[in-house]
C-alpha atoms as a PDB file:
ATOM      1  CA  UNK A   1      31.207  11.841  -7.807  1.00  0.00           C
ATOM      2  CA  UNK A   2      29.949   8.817  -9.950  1.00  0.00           C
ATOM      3  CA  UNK A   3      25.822   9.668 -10.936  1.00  0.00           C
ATOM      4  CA  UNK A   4      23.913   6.067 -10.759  1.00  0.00           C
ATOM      5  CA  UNK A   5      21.382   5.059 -12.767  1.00  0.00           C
ATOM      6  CA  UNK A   6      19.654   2.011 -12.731  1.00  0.00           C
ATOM      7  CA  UNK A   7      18.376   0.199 -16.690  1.00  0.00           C
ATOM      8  CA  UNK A   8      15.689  -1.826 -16.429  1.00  0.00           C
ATOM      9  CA  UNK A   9      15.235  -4.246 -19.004  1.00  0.00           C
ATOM     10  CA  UNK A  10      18.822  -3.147 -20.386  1.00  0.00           C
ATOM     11  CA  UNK A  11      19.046  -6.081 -22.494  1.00  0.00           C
ATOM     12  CA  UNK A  12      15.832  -5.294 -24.953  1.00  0.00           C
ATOM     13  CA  UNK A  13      16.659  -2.857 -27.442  1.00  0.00           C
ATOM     14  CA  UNK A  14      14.842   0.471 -26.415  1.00  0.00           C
ATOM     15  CA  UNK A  15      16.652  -0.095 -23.071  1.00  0.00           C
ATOM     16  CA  UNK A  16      20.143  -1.092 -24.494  1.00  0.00           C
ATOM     17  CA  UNK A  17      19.487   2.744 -26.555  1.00  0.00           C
ATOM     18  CA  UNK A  18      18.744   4.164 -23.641  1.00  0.00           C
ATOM     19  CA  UNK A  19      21.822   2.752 -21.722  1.00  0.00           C
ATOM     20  CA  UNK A  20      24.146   3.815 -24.500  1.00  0.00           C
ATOM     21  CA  UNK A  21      22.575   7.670 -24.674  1.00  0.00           C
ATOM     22  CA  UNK A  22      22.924   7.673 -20.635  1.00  0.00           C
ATOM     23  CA  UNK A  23      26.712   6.565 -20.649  1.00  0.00           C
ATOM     24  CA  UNK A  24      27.588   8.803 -23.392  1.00  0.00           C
ATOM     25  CA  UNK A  25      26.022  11.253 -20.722  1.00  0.00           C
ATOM     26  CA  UNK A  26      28.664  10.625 -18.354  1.00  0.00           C
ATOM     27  CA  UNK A  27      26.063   8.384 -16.062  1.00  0.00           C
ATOM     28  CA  UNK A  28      27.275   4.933 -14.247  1.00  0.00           C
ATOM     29  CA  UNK A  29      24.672   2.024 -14.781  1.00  0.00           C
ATOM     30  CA  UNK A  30      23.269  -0.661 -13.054  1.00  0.00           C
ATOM     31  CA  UNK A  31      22.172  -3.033 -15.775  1.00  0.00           C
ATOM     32  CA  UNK A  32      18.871  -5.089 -15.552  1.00  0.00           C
ATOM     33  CA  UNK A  33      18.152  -8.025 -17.003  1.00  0.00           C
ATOM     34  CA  UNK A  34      16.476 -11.325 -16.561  1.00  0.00           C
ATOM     35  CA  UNK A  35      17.547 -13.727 -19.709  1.00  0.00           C
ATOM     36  CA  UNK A  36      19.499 -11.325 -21.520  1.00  0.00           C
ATOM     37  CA  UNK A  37      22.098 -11.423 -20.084  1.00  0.00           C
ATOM     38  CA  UNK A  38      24.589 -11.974 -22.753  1.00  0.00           C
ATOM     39  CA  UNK A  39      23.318  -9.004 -24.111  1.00  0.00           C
ATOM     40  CA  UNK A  40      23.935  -7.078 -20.753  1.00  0.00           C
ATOM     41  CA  UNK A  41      27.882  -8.486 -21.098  1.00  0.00           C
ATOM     42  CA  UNK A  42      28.274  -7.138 -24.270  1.00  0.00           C
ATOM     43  CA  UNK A  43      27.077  -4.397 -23.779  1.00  0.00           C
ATOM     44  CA  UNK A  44      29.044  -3.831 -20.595  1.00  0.00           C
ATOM     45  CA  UNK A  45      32.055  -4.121 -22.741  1.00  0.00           C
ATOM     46  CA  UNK A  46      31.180  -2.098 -25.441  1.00  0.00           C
ATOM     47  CA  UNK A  47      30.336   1.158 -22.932  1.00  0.00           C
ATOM     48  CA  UNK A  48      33.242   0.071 -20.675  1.00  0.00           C
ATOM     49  CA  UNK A  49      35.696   0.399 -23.862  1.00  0.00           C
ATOM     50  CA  UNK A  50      34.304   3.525 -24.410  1.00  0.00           C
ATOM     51  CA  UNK A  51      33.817   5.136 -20.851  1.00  0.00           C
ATOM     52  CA  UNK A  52      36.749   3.728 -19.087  1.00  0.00           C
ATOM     53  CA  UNK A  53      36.014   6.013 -15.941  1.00  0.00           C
ATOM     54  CA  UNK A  54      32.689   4.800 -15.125  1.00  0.00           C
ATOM     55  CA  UNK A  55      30.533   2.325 -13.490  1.00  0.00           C
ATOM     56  CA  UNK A  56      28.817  -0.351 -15.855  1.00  0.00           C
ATOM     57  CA  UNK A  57      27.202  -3.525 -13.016  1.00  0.00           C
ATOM     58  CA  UNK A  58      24.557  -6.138 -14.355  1.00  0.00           C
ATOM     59  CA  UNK A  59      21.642  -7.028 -12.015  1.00  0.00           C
ATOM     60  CA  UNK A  60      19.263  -9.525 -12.295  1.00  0.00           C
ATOM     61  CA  UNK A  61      15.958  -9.938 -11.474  1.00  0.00           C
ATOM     62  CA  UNK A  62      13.010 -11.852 -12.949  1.00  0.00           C
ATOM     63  CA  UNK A  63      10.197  -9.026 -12.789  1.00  0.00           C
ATOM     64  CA  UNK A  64       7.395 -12.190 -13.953  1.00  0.00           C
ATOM     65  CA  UNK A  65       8.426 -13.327 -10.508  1.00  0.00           C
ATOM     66  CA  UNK A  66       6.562 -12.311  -7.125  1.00  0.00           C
ATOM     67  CA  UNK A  67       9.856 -11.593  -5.857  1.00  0.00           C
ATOM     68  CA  UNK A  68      11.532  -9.749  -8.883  1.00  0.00           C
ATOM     69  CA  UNK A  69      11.746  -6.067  -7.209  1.00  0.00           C
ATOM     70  CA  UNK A  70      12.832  -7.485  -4.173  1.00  0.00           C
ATOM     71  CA  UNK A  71      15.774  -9.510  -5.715  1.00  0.00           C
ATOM     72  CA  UNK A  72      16.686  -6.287  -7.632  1.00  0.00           C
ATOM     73  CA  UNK A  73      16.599  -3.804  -5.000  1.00  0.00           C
ATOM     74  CA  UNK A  74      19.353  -5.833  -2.576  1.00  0.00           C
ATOM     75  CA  UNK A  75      21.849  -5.712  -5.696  1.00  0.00           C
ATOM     76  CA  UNK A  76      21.543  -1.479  -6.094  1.00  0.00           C
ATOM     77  CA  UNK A  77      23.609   0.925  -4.035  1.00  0.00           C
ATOM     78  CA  UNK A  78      24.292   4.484  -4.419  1.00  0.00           C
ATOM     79  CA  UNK A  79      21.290   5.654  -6.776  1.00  0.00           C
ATOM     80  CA  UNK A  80      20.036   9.103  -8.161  1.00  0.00           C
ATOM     81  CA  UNK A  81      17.330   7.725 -11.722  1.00  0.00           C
ATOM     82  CA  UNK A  82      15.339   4.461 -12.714  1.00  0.00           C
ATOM     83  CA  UNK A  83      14.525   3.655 -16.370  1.00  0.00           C
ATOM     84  CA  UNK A  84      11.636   1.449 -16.446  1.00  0.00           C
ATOM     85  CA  UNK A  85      12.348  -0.045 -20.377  1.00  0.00           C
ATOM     86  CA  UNK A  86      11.549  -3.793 -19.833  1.00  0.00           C
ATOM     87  CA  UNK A  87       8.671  -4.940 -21.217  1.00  0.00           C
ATOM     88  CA  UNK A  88       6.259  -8.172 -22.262  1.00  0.00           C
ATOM     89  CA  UNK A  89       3.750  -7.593 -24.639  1.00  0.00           C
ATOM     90  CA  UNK A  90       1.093 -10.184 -25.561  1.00  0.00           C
ATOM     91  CA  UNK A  91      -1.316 -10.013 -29.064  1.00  0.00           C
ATOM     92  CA  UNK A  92      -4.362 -11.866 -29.096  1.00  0.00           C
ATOM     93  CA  UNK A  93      -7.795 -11.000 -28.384  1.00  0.00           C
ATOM     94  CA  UNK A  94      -8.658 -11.374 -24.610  1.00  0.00           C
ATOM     95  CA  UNK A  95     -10.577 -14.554 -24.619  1.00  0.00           C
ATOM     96  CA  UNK A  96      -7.848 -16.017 -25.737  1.00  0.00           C
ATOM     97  CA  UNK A  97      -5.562 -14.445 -22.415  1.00  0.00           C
ATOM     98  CA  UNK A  98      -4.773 -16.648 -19.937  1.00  0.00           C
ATOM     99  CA  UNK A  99      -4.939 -15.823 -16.199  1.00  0.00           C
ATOM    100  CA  UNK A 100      -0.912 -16.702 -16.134  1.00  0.00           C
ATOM    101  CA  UNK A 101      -0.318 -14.090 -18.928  1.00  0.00           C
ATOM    102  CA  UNK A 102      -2.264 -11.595 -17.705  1.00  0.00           C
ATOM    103  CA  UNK A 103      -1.023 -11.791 -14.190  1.00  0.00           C
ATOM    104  CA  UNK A 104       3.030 -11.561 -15.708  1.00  0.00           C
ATOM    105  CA  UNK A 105       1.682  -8.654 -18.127  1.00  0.00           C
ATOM    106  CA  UNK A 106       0.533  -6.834 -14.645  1.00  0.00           C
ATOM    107  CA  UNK A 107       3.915  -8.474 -12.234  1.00  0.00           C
ATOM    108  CA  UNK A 108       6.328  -6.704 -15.032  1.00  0.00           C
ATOM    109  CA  UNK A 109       5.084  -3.368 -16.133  1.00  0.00           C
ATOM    110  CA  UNK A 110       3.258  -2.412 -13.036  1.00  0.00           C
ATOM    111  CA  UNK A 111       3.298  -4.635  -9.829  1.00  0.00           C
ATOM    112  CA  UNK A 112       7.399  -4.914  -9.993  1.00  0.00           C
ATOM    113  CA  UNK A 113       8.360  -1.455 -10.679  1.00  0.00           C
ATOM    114  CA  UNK A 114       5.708   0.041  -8.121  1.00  0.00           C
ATOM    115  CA  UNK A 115       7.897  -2.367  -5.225  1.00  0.00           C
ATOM    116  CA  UNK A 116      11.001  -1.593  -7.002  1.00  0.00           C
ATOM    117  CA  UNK A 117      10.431   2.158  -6.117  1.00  0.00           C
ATOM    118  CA  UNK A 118       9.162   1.593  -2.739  1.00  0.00           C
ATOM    119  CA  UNK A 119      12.303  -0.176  -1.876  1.00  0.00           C
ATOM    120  CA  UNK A 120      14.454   2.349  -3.956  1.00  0.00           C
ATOM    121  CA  UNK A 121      12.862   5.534  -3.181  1.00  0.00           C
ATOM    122  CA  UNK A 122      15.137   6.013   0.531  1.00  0.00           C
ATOM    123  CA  UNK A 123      18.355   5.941  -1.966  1.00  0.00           C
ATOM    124  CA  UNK A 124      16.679   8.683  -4.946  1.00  0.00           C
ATOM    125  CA  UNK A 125      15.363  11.035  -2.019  1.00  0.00           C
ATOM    126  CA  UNK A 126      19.551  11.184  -0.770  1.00  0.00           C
ATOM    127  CA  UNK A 127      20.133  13.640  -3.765  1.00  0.00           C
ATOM    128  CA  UNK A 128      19.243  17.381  -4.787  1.00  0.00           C
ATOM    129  CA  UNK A 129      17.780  16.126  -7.741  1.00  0.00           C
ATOM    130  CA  UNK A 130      16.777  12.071  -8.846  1.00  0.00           C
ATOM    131  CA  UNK A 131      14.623  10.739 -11.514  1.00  0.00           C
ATOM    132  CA  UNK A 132      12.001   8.430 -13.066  1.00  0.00           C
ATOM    133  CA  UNK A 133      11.067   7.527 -15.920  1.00  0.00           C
ATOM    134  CA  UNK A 134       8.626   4.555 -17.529  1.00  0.00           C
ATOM    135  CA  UNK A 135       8.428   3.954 -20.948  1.00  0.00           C
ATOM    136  CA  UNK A 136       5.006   3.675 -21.325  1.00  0.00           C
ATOM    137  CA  UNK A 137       3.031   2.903 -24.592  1.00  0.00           C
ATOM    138  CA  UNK A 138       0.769   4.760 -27.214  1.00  0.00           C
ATOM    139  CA  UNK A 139      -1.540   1.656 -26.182  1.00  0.00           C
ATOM    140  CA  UNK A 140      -1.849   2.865 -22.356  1.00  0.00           C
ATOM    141  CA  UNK A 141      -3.470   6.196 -23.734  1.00  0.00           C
ATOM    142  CA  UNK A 142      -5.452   5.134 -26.973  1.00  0.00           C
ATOM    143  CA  UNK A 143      -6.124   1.337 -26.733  1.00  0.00           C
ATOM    144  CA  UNK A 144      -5.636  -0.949 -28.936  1.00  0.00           C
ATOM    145  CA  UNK A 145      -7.429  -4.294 -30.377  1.00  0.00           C
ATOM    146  CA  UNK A 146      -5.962  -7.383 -30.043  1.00  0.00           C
ATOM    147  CA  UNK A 147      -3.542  -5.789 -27.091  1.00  0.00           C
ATOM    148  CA  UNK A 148      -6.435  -4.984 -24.498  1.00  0.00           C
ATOM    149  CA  UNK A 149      -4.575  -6.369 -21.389  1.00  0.00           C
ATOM    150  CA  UNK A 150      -1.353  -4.876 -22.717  1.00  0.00           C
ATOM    151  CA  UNK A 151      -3.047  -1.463 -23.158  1.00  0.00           C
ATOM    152  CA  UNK A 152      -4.452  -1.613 -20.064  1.00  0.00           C
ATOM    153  CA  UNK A 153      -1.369  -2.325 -17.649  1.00  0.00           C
ATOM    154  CA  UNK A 154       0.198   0.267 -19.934  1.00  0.00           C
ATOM    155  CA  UNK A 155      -2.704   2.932 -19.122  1.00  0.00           C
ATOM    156  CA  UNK A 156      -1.858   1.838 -15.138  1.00  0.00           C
ATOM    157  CA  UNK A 157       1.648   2.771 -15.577  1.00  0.00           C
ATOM    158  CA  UNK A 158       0.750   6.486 -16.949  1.00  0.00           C
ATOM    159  CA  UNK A 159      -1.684   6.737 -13.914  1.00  0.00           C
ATOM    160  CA  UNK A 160       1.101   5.731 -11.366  1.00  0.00           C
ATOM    161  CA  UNK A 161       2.964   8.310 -13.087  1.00  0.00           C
ATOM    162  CA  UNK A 162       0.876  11.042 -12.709  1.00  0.00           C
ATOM    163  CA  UNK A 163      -0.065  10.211  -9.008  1.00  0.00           C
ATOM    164  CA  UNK A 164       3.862   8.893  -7.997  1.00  0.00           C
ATOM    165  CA  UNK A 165       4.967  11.900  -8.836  1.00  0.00           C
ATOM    166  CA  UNK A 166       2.581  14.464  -6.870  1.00  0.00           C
ATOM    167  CA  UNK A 167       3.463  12.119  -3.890  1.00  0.00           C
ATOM    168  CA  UNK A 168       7.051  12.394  -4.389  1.00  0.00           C
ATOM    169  CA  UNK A 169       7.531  16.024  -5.988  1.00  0.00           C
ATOM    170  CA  UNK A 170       8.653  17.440  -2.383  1.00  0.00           C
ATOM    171  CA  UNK A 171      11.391  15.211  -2.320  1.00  0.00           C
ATOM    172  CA  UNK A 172      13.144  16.841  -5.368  1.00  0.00           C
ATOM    173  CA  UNK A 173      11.615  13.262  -7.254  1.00  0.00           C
ATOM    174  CA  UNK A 174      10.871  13.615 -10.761  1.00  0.00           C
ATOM    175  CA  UNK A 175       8.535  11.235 -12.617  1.00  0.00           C
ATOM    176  CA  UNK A 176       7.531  10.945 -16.191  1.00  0.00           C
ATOM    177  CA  UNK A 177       6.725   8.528 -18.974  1.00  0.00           C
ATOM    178  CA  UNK A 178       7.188   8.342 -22.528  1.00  0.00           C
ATOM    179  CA  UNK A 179       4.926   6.965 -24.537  1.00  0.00           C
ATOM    180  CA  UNK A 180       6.241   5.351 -27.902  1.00  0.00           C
ATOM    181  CA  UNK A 181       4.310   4.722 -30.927  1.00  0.00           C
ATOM    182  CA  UNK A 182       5.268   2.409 -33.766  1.00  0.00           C
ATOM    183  CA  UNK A 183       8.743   1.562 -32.460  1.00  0.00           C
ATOM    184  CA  UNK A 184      11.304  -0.603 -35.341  1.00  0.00           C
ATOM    185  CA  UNK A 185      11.714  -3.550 -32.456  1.00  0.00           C
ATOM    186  CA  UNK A 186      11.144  -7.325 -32.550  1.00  0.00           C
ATOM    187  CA  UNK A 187       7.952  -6.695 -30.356  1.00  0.00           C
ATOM    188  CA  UNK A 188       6.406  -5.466 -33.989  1.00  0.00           C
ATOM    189  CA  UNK A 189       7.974  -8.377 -35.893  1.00  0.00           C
ATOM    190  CA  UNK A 190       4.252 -10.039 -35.926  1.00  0.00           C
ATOM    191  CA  UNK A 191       3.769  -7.418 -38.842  1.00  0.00           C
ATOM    192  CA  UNK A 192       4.120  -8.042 -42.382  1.00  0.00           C
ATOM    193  CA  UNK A 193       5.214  -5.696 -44.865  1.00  0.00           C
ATOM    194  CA  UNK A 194       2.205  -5.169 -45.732  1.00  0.00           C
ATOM    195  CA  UNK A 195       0.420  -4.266 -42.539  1.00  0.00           C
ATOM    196  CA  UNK A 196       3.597  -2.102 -41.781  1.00  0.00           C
ATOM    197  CA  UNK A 197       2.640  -0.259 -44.643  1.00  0.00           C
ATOM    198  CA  UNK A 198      -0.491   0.178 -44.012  1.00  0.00           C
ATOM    199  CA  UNK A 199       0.528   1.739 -40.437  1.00  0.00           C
ATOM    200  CA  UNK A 200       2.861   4.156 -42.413  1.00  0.00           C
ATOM    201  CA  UNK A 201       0.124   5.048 -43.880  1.00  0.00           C
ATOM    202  CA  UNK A 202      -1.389   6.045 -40.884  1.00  0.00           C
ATOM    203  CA  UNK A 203       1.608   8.019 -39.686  1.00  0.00           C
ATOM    204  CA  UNK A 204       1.990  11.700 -40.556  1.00  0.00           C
ATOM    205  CA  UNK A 205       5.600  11.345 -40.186  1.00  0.00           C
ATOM    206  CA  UNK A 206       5.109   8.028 -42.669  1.00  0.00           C
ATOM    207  CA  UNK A 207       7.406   5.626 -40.353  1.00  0.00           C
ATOM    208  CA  UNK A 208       8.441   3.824 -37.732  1.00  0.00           C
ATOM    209  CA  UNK A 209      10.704   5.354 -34.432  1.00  0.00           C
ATOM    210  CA  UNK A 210      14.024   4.479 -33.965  1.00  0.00           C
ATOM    211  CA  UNK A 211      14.927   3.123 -30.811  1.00  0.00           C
ATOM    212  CA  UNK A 212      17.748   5.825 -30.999  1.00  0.00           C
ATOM    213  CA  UNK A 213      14.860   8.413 -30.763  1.00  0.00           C
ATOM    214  CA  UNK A 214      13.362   7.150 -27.591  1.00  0.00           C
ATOM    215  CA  UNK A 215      16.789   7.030 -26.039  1.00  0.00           C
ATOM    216  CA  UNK A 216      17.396  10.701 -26.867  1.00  0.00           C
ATOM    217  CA  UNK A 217      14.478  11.836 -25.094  1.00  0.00           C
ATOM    218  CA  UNK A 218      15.151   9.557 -22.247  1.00  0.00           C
ATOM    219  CA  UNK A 219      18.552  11.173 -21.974  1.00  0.00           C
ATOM    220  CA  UNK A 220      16.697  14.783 -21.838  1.00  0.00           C
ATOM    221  CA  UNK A 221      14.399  14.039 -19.186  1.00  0.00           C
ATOM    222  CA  UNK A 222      17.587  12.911 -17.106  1.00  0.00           C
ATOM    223  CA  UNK A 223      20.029  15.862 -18.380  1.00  0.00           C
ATOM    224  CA  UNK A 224      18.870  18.405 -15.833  1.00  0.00           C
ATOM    225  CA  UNK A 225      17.402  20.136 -18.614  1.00  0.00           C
ATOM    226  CA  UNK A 226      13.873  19.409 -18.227  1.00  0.00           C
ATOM    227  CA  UNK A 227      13.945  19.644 -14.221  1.00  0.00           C
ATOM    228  CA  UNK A 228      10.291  21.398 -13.695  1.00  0.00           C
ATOM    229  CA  UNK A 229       8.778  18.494 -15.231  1.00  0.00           C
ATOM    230  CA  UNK A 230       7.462  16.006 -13.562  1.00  0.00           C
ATOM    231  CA  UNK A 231       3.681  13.952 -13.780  1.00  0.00           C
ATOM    232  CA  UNK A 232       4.023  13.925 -17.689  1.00  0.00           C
ATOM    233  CA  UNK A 233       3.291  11.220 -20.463  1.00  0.00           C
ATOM    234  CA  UNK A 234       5.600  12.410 -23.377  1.00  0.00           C
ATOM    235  CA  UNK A 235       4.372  11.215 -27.100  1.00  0.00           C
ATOM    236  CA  UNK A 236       7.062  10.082 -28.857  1.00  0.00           C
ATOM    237  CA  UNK A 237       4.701   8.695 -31.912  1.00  0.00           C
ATOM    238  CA  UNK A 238       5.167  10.546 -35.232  1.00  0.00           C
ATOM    239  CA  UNK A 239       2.190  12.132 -35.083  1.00  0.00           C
ATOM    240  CA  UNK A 240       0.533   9.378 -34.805  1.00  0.00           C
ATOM    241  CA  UNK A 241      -1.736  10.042 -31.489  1.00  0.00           C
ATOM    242  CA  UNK A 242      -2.229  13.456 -30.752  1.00  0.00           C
END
């Protein structure tokens, strides 16, 4: 029996790591994307190369769109966990923030994926055991300058998770988030070196993440390994935020 789970925002990095750790897992994947999707294509061949016996489908949605979830949800079928690992970050201070960027900021880290699990959550609740997880941000816990609207639809994902997951705990529904630090993406490549190095300096662990080690503990939280957890935001920072 094929295990589903469904990638969103499969075609950014952290999500194409966590795709690759989840179908080295043995897990079949519905692949989200919105422009990516030559990304999603190679990567379907890649993993399809290598897992010949399992189940690689690109979806696409626009989650900036009033309608993303709802797009999504008609392309999904047999599901058991959702990996919420798109993202849109903005950096500037807030007077700067336009309504329109504040309203996609809210549409694709919390509006979308709230709908996409109302529309989802009939499939999850069909198994002994299904899963969700956000990746969430050292931001939505700490704050940060320059990133206030960011932070604070980041901070509303951790909250959903900690409330989603009470309401959904008797259905055999587990819900977490991680929450990276300094992650070696192109969403940091508005650093120099030398503000880099200053955030080193910062970190006890003196670097940036790989995306490699967000996609490990992604695959964790989904291995049946970690199955009385649930209502968590996981730091996954260096030691950055304690």
């Amino acid at each position: 029996m094929k295990r589903f789970a469904l990638v969103a925002g499969a075609s950014g990095a952290i999500g194409n790591a966590i795709a690759k750790r989840l179908a080295s897992d043995g897990w079949s994947l519905y692949l989200h994307f919105n422009q990516g999707r030559s990304k999603v294509e190679h990567l379907i061949e890649e993993m399809s190369r290598s897992f010949p016996e399992q189940e690689f489908i690109p979806v696409k949605a626009d989650f900036a769109a009033d309608d993303g979830a709802d797009v999504l949800a008609l392309q999904i079928y047999s599901l058991q966990a959702i990996v919420f690992a798109g993202g849109h970050s903005y950096y500037g201070m807030l007077e700067d923030t336009s309504v329109e960027e504040m309203d996609r900021l809210w549409k694709v880290h919390v509006q979308n994926p709230m709908r996409v699990l109302a529309l989802l959550s009939s499939k999850l609740r069909k198994n002994e055991r299904s899963y969700v997880l956000f990746i969430g941000s050292i931001w939505g816990e700490t704050g940060a300058a320059f990133e206030s609207v960011y932070s604070a639809v980041k901070g509303a994902q951790h909250a959903f998770v900690k409330s989603y997951a009470k309401e959904v705990a008797y259905n055999h529904i587990l819900v977490n988030a991680i929450a990276p630090g300094l992650i070696d993406t192109s969403m940091n490549q508005h650093l120099d070196e030398e503000e880099r190095q200053a955030l080193y300096e910062e970190i006890p662990l003196a670097r940036a993440g790989t995306v490699e080690d967000v996609a490990n503990l992604a695959g964790f939280y989904l291995s049946g390994q970690a199955n009385y957890v649930t209502g968590q935001i996981i730091r996954i920072n260096g030691g950055w935020y304690i």
